[in-house]
Protein backbone atom coordinates (compact mmCIF):
# COMPACT_ATOMS: atom_id res chain seq x y z
CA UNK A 1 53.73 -26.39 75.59
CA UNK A 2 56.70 -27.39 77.01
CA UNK A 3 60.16 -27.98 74.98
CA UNK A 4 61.54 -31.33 75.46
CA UNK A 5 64.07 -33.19 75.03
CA UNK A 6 65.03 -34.78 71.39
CA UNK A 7 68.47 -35.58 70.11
CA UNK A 8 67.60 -35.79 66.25
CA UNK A 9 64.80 -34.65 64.16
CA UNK A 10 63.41 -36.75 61.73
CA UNK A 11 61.91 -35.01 58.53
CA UNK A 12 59.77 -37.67 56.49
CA UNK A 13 58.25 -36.09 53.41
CA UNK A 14 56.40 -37.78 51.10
CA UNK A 15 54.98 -35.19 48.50
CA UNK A 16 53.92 -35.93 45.28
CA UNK A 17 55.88 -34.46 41.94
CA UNK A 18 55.10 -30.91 41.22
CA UNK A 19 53.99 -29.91 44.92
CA UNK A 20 56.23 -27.55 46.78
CA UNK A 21 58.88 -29.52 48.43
CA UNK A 22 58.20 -27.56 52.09
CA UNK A 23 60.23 -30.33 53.92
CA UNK A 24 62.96 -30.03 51.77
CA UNK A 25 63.41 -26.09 51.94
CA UNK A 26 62.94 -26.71 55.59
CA UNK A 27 66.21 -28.93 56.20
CA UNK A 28 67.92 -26.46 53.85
CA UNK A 29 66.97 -23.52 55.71
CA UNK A 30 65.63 -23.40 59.40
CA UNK A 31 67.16 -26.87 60.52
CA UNK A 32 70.46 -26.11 58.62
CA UNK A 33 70.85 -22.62 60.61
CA UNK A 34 69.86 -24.61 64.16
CA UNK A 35 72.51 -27.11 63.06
CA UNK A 36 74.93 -24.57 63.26
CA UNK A 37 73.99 -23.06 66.64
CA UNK A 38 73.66 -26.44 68.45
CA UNK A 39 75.88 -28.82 66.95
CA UNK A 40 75.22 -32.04 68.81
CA UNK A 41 71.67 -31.61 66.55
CA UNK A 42 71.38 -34.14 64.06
CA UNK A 43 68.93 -33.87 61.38
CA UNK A 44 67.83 -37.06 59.20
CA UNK A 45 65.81 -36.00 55.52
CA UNK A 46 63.79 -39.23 54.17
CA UNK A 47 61.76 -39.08 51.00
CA UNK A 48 59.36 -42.49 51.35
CA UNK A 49 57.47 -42.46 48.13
CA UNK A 50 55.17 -45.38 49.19
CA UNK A 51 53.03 -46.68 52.61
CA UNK A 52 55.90 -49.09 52.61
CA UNK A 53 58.65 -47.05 52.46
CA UNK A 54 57.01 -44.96 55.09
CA UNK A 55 56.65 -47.37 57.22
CA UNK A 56 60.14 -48.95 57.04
CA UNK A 57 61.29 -45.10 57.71
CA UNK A 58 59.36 -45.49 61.02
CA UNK A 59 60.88 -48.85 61.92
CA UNK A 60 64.05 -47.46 61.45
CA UNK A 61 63.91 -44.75 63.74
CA UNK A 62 62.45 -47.31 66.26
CA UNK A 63 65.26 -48.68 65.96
CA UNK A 64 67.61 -46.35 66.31
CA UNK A 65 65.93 -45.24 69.60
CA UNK A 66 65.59 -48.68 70.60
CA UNK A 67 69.64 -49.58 70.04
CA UNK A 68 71.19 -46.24 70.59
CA UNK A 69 69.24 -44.43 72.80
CA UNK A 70 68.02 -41.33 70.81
CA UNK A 71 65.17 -39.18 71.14
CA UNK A 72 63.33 -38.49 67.83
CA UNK A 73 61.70 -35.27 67.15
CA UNK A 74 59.47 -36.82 63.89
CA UNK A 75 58.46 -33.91 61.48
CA UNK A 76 55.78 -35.35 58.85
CA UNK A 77 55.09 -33.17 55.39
CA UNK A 78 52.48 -35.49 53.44
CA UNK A 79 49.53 -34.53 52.76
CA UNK A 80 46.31 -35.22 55.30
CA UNK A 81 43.01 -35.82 55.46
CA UNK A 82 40.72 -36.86 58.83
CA UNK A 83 41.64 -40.14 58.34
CA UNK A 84 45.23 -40.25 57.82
CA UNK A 85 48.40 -39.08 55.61
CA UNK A 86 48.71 -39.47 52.42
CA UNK A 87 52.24 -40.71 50.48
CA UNK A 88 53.84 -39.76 46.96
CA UNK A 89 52.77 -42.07 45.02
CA UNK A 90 48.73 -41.80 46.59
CA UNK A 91 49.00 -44.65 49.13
CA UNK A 92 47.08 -44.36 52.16
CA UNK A 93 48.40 -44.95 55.92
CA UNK A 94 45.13 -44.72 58.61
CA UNK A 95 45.92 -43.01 61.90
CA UNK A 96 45.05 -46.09 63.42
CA UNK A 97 47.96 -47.63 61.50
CA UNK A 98 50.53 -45.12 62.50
CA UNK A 99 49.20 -45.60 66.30
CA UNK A 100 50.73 -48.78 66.25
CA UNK A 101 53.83 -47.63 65.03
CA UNK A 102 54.42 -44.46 67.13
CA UNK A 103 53.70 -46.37 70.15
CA UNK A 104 57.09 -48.88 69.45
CA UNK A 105 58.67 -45.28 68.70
CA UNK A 106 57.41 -43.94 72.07
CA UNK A 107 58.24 -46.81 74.10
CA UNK A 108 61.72 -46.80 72.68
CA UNK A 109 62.71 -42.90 73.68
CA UNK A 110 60.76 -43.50 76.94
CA UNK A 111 57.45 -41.49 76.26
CA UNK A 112 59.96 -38.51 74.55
CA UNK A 113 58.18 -38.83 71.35
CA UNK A 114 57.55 -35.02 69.64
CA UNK A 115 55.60 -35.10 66.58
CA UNK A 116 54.92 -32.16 64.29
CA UNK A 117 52.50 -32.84 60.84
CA UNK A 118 52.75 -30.59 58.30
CA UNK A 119 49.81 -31.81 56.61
CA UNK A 120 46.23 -30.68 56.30
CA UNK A 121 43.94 -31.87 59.09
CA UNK A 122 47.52 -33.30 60.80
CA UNK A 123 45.94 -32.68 64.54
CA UNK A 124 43.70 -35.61 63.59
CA UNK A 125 46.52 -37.65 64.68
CA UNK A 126 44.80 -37.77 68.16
CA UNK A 127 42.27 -39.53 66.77
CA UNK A 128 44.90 -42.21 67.58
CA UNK A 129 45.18 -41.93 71.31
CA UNK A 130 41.68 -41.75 72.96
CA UNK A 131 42.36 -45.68 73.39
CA UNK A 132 43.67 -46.22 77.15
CA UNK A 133 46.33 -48.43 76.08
CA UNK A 134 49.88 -46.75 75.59
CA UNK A 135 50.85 -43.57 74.81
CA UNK A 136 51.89 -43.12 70.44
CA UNK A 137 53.59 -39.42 71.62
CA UNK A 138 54.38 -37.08 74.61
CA UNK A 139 53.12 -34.22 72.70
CA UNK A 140 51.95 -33.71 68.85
CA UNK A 141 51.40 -30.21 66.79
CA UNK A 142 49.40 -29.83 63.77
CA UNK A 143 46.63 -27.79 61.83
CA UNK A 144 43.19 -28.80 62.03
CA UNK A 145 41.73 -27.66 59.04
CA UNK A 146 43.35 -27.70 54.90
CA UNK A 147 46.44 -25.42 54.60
CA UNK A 148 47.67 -24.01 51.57
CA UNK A 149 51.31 -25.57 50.45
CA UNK A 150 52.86 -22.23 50.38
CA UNK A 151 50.95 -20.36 54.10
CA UNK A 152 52.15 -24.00 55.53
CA UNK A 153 55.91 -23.33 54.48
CA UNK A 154 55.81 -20.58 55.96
CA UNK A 155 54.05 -21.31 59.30
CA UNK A 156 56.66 -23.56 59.94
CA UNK A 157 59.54 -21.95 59.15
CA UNK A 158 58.63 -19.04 61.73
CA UNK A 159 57.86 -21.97 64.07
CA UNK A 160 61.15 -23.24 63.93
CA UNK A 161 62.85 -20.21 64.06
CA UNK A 162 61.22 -19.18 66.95
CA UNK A 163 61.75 -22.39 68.39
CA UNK A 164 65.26 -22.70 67.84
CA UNK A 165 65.83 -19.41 69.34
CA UNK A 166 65.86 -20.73 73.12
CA UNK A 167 64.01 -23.69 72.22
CA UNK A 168 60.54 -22.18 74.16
CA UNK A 169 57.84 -24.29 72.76
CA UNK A 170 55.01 -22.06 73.94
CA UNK A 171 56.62 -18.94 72.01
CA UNK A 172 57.16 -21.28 69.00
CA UNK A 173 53.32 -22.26 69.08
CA UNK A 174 52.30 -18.49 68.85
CA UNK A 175 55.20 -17.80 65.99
CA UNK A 176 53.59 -20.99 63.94
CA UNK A 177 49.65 -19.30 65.04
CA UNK A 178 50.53 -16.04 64.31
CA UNK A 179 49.49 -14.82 68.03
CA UNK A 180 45.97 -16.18 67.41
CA UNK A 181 45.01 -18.15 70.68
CA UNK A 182 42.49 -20.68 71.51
CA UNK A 183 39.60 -21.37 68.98
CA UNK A 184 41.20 -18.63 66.66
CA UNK A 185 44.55 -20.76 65.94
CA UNK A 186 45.37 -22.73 62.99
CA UNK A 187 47.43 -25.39 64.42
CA UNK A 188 47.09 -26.98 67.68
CA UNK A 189 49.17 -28.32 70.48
CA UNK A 190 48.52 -31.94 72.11
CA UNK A 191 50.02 -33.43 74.76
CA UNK A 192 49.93 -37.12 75.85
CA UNK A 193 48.62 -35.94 79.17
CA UNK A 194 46.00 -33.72 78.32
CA UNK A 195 44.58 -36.74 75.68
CA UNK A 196 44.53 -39.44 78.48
CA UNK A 197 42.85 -36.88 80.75
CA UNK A 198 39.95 -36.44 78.34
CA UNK A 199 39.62 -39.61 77.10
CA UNK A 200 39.56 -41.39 80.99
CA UNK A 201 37.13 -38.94 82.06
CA UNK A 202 34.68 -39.85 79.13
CA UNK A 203 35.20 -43.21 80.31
CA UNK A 204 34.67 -42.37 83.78
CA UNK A 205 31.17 -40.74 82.67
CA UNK A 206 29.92 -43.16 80.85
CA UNK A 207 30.62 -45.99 83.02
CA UNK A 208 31.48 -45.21 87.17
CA UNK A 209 28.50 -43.18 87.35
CA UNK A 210 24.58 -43.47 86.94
CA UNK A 211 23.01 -45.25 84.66
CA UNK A 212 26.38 -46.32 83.05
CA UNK A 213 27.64 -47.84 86.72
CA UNK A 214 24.40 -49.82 86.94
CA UNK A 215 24.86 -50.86 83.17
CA UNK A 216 28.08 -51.44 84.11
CA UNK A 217 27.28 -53.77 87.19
CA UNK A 218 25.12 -55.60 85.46
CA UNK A 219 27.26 -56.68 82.51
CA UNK A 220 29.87 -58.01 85.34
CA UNK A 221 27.39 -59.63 87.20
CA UNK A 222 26.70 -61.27 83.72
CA UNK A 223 29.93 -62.52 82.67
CA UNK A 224 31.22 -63.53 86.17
CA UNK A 225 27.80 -65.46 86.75
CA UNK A 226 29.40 -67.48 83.74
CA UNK A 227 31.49 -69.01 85.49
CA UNK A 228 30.65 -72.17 87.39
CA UNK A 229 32.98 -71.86 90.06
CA UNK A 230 31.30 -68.62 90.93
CA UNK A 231 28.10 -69.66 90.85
CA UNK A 232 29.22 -71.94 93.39
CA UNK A 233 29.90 -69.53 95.85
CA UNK A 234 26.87 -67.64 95.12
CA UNK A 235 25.02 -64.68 93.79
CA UNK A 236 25.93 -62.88 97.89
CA UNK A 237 29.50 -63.66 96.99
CA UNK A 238 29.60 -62.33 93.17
CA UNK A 239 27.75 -59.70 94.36
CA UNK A 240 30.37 -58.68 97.16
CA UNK A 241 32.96 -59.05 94.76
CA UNK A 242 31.32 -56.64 91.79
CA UNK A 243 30.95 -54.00 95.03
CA UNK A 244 34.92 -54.57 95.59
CA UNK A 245 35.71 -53.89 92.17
CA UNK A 246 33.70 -50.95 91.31
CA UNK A 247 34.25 -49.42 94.45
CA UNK A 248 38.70 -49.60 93.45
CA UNK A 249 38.00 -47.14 90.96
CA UNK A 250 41.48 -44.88 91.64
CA UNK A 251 43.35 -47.94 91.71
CA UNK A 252 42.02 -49.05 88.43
CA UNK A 253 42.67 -45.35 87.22
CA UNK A 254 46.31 -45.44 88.49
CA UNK A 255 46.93 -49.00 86.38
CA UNK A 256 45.76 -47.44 83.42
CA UNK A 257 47.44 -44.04 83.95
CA UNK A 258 50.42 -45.99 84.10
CA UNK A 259 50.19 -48.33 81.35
CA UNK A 260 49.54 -45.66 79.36
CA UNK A 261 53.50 -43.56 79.93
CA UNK A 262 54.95 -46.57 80.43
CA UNK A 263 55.69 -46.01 83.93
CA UNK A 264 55.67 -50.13 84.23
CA UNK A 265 58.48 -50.35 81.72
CA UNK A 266 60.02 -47.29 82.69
CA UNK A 267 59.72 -46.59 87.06
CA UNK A 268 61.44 -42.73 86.45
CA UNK A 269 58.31 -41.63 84.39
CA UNK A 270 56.28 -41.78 87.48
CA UNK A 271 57.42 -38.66 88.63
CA UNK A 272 57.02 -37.46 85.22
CA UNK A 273 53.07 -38.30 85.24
CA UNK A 274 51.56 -37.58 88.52
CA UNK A 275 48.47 -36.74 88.70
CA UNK A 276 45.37 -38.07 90.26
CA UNK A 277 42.08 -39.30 89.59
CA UNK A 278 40.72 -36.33 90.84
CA UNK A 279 43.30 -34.11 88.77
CA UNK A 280 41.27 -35.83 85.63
CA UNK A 281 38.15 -35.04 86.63
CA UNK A 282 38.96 -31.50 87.80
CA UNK A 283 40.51 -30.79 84.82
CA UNK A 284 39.55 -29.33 81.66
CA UNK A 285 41.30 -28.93 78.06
């Protein structure tokens, strides 16, 4: 995990009455002591008690990105489930929902996004990104399974004191883990990069090669066959052209890779996220 750069974290809790107020405690006491060792830190503490209020919380900080250039480091304590977070007053808000609002936030800070969830099954926020389309964070942290209220407050609390230390995110992820590693860990990294790599390749496998290219070739041969100005030129020509196109694979891959950080919107990100085809497919997370 690399650290990265943020400007002001964003704690949005949303906890019903009675439960342990973890993101409260946590502005109070970790982000109140790295306040005072870094002082251009800002911290921001919003209480949304409904989907709506949530949701106008996230517009905001688009926003602010958008107009004044921050970087948001977006710390969620809600509680989870698979499917997505839950709000104070029970509302429900679908990962699929917040995908479309993390990618505005992401597009704003220039794919800077950092996300942490302090909720139970929080990692499922990747559920989000397998779509090749653009990029809702440049990394994400979260548990994958339930977590008690009162193990999660502390978890987190040694993850940002670690963190805040020298502001090493791979030392913070073993603080937060408790020096468990792979399989064994409670809460998981993600990064942007890793997620597009898996999710191309399964696209890559299930249609550039085999049965899923022929499948593939077909279905193109289908819908271009359609169209009467290409059956004009002929089944040799459509043909010809269906060869062109599946045989531009890395080009294909290298619209996609960047579409997906914004490197069309943003030409310094290129640097930031290059890798190859072949780095995909090699690669293994």
């Amino acid at each position: 995990m690399d650290s990265h750069e943020f400007h002001k974290i964003w704690v949005i809790e949303s906890l019903p009455d009675g439960d342990l107020k973890t993101g409260t405690r946590l502005v109070e006491d970790q982000l109140s002591i790295a306040q005072s060792r870094y002082e251009n830190l800002e911290v921001a503490h919003r209480r949304p008690a409904s989907k709506a209020e949530l949701i106008k919380d996230l517009e905001n900080i688009r926003d602010e990105a958008l107009f004044e250039g921050t970087y948001p480091f977006i710390h969620f304590d809600c509680h989870g489930d698979p499917d997505g977070l839950q709000t104070a007053n029970g509302d429900h808000i679908t990962w699929e929902e917040l995908r479309l609002l993390l990618i505005q936030i992401n597009h704003a800070c220039r794919c800077n996004l950092v996300i942490v969830i302090a909720a139970c099954n929080g990692i499922n926020l990747i559920k989000c990104c397998t779509k090749l389309e653009r990029a809702p964070f440049y990394a994400a942290i979260g548990p994958e399974t339930k977590v008690k209220a009162g193990k999660l407050e502390q978890d987190l609390q040694a993850f940002y004191s670690k963190f805040f230390e020298d502001l090493k995110g791979d030392d913070a992820l073993r603080a937060i883990n408790e020096g468990r590693e792979g399989s064994e860990r409670t809460y998981h990294f993600r990064s942007s990069v890793g997620i597009f790599a898996n999710a191309y390749r399964k696209y890559y496998n299930d249609n550039c090669i085999g049965r899923g290219k022929a499948a593939r070739r077909e279905y193109l041969l289908t819908k271009i066959s359609e169209n009467p100005q290409a059956r004009e030129r002929g089944f040799r020509w459509i043909r010809q052209m269906i060869k062109n196109a599946l045989a531009d694979e890395r080009q294909y891959f290298v619209e996609k890779r960047d579409r997906f950080f914004f490197v069309d919107k943003f030409p310094e990100n290129k640097s930031r996220f290059e890798f190859s085809l072949s780095d995909v497919l090699q690669r293994s997370e």
